[in-house]
PDB file of N, CA and C in Angstrom:
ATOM      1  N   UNK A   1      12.403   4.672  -0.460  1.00  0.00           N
ATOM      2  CA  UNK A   1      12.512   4.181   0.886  1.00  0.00           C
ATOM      3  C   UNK A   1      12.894   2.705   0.847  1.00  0.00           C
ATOM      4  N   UNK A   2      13.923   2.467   1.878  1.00  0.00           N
ATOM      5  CA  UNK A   2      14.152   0.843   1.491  1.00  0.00           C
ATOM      6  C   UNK A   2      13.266   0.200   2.607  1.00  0.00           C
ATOM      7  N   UNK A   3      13.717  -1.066   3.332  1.00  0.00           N
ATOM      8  CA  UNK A   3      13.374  -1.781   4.454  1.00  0.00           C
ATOM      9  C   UNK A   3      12.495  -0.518   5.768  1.00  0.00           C
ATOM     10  N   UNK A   4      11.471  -1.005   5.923  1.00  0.00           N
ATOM     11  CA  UNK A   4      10.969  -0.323   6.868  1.00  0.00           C
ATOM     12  C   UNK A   4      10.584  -1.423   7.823  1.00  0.00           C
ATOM     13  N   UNK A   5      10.211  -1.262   9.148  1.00  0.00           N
ATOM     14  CA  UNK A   5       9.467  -2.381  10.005  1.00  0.00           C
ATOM     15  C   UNK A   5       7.669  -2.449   9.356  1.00  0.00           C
ATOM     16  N   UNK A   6       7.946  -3.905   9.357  1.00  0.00           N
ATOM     17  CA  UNK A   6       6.298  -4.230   8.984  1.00  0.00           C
ATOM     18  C   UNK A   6       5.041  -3.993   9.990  1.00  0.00           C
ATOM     19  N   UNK A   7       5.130  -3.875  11.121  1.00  0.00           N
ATOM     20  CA  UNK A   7       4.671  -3.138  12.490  1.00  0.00           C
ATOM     21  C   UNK A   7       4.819  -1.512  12.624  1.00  0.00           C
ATOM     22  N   UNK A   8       3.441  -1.306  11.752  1.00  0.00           N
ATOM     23  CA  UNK A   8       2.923   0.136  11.983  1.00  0.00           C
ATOM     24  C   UNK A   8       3.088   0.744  10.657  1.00  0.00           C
ATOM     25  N   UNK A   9       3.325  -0.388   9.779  1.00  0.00           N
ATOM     26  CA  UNK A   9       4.189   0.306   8.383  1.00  0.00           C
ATOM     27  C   UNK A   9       2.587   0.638   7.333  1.00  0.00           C
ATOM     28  N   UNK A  10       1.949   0.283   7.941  1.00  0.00           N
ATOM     29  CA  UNK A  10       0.456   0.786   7.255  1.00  0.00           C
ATOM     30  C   UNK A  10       0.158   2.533   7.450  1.00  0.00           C
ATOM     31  N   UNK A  11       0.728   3.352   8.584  1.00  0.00           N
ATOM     32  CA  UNK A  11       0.347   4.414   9.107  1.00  0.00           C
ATOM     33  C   UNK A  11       1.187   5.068   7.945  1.00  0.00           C
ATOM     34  N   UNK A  12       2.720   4.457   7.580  1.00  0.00           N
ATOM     35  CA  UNK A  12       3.878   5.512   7.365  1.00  0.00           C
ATOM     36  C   UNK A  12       3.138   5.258   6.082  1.00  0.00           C
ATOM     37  N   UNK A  13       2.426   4.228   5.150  1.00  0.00           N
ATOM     38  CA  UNK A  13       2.125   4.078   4.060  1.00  0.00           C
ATOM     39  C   UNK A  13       0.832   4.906   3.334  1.00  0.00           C
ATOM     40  N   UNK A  14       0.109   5.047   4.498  1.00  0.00           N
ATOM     41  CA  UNK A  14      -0.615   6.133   4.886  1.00  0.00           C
ATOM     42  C   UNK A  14      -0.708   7.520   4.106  1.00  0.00           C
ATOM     43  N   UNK A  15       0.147   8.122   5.396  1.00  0.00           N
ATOM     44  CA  UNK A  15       0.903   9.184   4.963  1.00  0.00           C
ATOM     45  C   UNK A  15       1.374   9.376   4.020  1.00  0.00           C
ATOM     46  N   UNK A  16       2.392   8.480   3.610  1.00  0.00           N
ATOM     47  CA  UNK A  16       2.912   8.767   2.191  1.00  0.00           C
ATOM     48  C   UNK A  16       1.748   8.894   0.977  1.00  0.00           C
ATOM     49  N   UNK A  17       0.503   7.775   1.036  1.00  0.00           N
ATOM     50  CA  UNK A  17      -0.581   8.165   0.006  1.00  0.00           C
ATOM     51  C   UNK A  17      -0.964   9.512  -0.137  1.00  0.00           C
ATOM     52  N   UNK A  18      -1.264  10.186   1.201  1.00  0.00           N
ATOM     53  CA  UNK A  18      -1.808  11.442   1.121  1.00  0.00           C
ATOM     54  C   UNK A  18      -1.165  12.339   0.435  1.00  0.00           C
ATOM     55  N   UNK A  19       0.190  11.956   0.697  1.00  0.00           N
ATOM     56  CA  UNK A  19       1.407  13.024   0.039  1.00  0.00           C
ATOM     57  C   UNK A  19       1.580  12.680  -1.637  1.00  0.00           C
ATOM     58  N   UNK A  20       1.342  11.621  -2.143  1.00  0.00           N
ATOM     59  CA  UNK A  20       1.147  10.897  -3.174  1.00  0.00           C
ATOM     60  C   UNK A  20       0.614  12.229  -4.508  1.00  0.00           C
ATOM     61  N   UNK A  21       1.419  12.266  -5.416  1.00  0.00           N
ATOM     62  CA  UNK A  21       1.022  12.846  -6.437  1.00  0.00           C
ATOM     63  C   UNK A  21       0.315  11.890  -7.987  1.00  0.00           C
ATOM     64  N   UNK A  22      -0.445  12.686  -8.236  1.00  0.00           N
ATOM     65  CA  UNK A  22      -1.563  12.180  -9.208  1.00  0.00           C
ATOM     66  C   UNK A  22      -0.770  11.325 -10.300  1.00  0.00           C
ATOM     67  N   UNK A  23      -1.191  10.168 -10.695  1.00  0.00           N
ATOM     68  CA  UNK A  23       0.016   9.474 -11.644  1.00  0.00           C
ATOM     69  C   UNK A  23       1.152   8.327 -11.097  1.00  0.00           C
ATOM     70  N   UNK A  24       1.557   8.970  -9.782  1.00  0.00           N
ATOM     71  CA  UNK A  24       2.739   8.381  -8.916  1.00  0.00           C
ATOM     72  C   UNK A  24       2.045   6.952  -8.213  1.00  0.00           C
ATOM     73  N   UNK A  25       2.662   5.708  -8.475  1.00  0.00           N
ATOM     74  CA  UNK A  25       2.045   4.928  -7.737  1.00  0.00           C
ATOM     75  C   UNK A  25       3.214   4.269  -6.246  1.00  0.00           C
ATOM     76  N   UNK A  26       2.845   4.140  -5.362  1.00  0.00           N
ATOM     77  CA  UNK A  26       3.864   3.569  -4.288  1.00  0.00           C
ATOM     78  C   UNK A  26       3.110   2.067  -4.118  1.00  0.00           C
ATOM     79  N   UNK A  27       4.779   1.356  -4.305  1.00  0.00           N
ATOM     80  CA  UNK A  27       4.001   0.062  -4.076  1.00  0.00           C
ATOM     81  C   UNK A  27       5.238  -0.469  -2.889  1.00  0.00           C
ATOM     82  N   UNK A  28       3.947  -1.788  -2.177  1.00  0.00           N
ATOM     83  CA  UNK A  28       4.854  -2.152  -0.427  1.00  0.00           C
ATOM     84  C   UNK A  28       4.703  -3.959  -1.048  1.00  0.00           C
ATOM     85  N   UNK A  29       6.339  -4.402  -0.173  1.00  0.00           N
ATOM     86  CA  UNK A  29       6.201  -5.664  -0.969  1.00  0.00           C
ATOM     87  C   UNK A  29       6.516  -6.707   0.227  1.00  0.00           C
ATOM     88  N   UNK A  30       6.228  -7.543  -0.119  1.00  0.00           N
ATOM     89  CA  UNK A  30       6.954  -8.406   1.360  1.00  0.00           C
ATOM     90  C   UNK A  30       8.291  -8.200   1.170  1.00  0.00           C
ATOM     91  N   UNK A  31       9.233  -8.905   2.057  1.00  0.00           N
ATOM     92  CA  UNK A  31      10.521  -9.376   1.891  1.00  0.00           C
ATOM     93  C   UNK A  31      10.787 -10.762   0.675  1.00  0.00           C
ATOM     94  N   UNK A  32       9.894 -11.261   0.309  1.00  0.00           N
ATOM     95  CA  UNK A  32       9.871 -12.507  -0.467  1.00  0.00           C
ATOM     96  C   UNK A  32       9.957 -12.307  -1.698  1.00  0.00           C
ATOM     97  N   UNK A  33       9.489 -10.980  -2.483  1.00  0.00           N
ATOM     98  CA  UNK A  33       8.727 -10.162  -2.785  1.00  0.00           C
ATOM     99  C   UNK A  33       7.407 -10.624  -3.698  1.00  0.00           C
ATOM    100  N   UNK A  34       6.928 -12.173  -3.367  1.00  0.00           N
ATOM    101  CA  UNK A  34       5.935 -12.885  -3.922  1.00  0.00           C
ATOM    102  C   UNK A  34       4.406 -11.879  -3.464  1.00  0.00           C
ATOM    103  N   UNK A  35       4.377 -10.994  -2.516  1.00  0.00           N
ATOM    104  CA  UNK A  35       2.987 -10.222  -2.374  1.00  0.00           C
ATOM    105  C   UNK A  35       3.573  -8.898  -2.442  1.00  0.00           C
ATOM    106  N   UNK A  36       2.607  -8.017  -2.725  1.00  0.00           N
ATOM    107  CA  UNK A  36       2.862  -6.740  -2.817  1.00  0.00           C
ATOM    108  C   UNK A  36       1.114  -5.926  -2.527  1.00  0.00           C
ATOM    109  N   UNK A  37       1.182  -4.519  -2.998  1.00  0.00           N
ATOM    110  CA  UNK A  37       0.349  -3.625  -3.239  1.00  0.00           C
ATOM    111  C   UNK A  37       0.659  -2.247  -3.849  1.00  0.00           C
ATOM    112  N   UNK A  38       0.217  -2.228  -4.554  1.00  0.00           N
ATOM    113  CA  UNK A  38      -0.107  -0.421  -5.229  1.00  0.00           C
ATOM    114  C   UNK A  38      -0.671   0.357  -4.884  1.00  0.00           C
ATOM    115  N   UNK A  39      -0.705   1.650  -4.645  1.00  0.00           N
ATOM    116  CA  UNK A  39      -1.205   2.451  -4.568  1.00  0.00           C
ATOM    117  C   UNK A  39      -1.509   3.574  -5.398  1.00  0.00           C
ATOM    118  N   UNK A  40      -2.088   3.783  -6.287  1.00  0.00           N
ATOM    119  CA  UNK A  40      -2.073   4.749  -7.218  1.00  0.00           C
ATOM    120  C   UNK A  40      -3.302   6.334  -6.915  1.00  0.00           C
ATOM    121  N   UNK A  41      -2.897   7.071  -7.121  1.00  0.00           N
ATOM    122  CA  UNK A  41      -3.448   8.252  -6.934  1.00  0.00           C
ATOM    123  C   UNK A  41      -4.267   8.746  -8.331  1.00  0.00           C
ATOM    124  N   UNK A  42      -5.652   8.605  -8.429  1.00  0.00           N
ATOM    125  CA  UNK A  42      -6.635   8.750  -9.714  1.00  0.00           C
ATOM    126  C   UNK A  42      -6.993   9.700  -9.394  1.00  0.00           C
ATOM    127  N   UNK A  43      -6.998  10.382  -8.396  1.00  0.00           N
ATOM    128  CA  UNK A  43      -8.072  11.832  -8.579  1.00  0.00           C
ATOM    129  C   UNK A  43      -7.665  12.301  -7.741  1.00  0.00           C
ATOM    130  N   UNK A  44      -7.941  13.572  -7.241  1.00  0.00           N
ATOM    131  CA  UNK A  44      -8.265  14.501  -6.131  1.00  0.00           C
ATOM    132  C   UNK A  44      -8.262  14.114  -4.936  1.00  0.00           C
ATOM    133  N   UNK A  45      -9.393  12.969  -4.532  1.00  0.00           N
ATOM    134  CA  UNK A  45     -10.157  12.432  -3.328  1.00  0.00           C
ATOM    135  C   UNK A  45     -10.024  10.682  -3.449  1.00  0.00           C
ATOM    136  N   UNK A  46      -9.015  10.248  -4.775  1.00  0.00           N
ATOM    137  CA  UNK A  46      -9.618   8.784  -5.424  1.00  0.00           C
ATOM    138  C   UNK A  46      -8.584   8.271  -5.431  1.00  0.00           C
ATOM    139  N   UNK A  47      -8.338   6.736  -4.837  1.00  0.00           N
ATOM    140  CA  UNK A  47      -6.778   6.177  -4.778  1.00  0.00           C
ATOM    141  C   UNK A  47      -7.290   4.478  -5.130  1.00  0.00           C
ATOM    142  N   UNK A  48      -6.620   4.074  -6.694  1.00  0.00           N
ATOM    143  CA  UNK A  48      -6.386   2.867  -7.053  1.00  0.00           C
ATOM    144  C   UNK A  48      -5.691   2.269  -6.196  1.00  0.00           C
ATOM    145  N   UNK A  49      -6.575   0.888  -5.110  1.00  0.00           N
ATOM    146  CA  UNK A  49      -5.683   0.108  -4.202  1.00  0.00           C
ATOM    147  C   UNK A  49      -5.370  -1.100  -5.506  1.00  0.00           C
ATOM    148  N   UNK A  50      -4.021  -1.636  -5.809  1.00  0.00           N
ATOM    149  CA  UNK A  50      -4.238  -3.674  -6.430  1.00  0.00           C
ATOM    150  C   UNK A  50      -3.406  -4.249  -5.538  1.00  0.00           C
ATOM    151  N   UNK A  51      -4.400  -5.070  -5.220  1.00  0.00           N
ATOM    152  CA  UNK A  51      -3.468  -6.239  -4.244  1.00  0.00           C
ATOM    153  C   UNK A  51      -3.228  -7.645  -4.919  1.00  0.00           C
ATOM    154  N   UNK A  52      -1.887  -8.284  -4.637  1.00  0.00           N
ATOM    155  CA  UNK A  52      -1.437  -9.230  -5.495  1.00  0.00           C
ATOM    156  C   UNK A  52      -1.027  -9.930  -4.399  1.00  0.00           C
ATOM    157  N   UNK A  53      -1.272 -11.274  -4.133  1.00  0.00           N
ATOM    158  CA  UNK A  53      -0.205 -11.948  -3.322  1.00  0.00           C
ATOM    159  C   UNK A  53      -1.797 -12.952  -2.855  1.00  0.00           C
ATOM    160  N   UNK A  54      -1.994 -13.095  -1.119  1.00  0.00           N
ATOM    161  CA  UNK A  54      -3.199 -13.817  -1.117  1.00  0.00           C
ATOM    162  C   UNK A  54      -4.127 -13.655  -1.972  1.00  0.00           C
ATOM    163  N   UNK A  55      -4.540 -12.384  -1.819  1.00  0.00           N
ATOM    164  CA  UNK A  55      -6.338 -11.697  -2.861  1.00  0.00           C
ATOM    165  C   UNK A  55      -5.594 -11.487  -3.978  1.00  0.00           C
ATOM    166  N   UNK A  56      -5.791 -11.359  -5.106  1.00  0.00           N
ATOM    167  CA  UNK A  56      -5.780 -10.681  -6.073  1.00  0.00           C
ATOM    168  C   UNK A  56      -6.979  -9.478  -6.410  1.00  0.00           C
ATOM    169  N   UNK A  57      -6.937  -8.171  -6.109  1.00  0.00           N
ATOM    170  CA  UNK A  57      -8.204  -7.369  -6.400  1.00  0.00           C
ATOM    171  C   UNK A  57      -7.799  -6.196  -6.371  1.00  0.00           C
ATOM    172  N   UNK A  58      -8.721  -5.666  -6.873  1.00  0.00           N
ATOM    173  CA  UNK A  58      -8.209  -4.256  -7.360  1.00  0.00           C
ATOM    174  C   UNK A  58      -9.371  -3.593  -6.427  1.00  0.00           C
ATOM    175  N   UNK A  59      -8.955  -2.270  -5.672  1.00  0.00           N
ATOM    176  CA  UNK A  59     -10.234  -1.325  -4.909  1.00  0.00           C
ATOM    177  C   UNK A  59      -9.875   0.055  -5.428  1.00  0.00           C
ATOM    178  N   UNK A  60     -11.021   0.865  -5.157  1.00  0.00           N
ATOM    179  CA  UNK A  60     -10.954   2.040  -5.899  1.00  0.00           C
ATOM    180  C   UNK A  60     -11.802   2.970  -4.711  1.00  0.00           C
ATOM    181  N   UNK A  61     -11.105   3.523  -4.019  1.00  0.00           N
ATOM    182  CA  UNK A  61     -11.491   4.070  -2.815  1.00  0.00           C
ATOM    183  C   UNK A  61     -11.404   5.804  -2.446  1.00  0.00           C
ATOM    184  N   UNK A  62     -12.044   6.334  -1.683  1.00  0.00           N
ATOM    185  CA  UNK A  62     -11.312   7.720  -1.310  1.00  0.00           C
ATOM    186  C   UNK A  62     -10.642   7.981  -0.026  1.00  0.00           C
ATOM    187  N   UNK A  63     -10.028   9.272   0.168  1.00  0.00           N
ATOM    188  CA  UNK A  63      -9.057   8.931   1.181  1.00  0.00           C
ATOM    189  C   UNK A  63      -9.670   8.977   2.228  1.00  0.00           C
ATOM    190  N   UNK A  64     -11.200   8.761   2.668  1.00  0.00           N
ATOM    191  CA  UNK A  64     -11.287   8.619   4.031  1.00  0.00           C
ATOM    192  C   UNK A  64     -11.606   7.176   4.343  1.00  0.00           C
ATOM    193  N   UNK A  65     -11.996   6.093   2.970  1.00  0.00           N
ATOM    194  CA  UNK A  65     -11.624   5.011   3.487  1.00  0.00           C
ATOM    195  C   UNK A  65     -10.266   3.595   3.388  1.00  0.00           C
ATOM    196  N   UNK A  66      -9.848   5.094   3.375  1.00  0.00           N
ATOM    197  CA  UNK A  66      -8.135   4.187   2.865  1.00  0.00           C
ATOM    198  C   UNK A  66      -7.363   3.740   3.807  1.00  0.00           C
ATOM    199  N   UNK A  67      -7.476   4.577   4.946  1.00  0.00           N
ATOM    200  CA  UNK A  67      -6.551   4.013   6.180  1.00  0.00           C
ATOM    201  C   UNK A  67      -7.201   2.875   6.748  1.00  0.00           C
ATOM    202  N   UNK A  68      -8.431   3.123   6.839  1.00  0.00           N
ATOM    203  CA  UNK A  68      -8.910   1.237   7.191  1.00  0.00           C
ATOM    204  C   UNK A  68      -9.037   0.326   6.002  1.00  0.00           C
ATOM    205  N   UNK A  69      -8.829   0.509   5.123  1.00  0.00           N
ATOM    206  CA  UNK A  69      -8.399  -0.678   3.776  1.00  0.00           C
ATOM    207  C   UNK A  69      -6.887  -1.237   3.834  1.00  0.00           C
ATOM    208  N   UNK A  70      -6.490  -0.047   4.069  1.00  0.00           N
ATOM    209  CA  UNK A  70      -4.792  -0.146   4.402  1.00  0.00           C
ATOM    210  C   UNK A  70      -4.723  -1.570   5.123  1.00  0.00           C
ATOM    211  N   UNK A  71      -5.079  -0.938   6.555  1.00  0.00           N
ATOM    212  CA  UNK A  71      -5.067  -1.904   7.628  1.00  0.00           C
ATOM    213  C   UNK A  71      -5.350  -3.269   7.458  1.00  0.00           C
ATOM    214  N   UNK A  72      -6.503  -3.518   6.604  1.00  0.00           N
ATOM    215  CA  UNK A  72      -6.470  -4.546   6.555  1.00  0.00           C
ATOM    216  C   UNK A  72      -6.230  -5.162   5.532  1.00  0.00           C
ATOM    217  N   UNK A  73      -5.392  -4.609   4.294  1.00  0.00           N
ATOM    218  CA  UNK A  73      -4.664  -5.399   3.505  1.00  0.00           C
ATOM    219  C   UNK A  73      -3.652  -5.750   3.817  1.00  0.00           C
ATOM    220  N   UNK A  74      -3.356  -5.001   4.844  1.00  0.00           N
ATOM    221  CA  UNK A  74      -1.960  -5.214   5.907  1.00  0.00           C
ATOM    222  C   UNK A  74      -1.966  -6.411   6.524  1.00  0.00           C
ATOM    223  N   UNK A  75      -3.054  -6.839   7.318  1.00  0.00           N
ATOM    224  CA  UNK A  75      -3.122  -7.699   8.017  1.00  0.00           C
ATOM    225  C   UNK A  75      -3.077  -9.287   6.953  1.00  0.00           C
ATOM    226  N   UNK A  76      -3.813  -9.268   6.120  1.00  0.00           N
ATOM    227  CA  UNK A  76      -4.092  -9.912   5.202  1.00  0.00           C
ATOM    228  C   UNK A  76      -2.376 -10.536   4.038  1.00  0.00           C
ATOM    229  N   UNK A  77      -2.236  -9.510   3.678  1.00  0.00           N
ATOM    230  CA  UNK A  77      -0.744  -9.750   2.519  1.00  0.00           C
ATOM    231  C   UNK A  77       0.036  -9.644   3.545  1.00  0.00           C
ATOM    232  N   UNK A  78       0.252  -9.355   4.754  1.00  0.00           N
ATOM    233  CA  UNK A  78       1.976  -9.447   5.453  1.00  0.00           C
ATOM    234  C   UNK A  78       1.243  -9.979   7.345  1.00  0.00           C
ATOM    235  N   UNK A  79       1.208 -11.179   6.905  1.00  0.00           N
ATOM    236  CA  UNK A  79       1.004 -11.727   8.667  1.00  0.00           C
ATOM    237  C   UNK A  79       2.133 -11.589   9.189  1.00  0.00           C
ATOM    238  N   UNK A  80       3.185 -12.512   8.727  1.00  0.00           N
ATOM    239  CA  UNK A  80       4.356 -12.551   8.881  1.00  0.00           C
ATOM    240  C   UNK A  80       5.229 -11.916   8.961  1.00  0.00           C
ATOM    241  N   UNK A  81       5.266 -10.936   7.987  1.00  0.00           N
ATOM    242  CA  UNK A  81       6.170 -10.570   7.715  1.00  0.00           C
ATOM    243  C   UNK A  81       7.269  -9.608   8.505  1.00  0.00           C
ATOM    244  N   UNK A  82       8.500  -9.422   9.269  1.00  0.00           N
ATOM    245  CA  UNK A  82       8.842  -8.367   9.672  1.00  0.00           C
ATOM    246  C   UNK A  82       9.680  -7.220   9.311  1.00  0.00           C
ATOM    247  N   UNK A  83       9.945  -7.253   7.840  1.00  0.00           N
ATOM    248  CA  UNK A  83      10.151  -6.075   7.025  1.00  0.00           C
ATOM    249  C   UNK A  83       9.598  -6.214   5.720  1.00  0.00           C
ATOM    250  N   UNK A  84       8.816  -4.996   4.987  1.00  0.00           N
ATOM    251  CA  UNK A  84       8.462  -4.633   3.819  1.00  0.00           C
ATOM    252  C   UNK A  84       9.082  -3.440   3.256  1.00  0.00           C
ATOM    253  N   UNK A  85       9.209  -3.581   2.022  1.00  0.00           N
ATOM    254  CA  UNK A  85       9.593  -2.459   0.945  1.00  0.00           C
ATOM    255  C   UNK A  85       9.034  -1.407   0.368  1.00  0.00           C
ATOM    256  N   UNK A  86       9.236  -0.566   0.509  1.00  0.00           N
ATOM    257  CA  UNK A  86       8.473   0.684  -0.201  1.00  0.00           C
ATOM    258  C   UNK A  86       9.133   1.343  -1.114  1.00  0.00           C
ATOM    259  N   UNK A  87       8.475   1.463  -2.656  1.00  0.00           N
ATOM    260  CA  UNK A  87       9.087   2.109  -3.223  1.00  0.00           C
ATOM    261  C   UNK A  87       8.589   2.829  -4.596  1.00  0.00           C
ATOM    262  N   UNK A  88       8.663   3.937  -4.956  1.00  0.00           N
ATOM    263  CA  UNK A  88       7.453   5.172  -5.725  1.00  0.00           C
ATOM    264  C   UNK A  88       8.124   5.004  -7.085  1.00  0.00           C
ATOM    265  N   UNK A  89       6.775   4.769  -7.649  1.00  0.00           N
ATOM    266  CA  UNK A  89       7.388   4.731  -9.391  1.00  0.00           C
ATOM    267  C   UNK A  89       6.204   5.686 -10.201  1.00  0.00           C
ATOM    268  N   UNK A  90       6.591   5.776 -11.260  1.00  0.00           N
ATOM    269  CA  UNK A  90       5.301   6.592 -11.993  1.00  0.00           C
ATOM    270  C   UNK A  90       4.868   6.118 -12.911  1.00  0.00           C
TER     271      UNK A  90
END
């Protein structure tokens, strides 16, 4: 996926985790591309968040508290920003 709008781009990022196969990580970057995030899929129910850019930290979450982690790594790594990158590597 290239350029998406940074407004609402947490939901589509979302989604895509859920769809996310075990191994596959999707990572969202600014336009700068000085911040980013990973997403990696560890288990069943278990998704490696690393955030790089303001925080540096790594979370290790399941998917029912991922869409509000999302959100607010969102808010946090892309104030600004009005397009981010998405793109799935393994």
């Amino acid at each position: 996926m290239p350029w998406i709008s940074a407004r609402g781009s947490d939901k589509v990022v979302y989604s895509q985790c859920l769809k996310l196969q075990q191994g596959k990580i999707l990572r969202v970057e600014s336009f700068k591309g000085d911040r980013w995030i990973e997403v990696k899929r560890k288990g069943e129910d278990e998704f490696e968040i690393t955030e790089k850019g303001y925080n540096n930290t790594t979370y290790l979450v399941n998917s029912k508290d991922l869409k509000a982690l999302l959100k607010r790594i969102f808010e946090i790594e892309f104030p600004r920003s009005h397009q981010v990158r998405i793109s799935m590597t393994s």
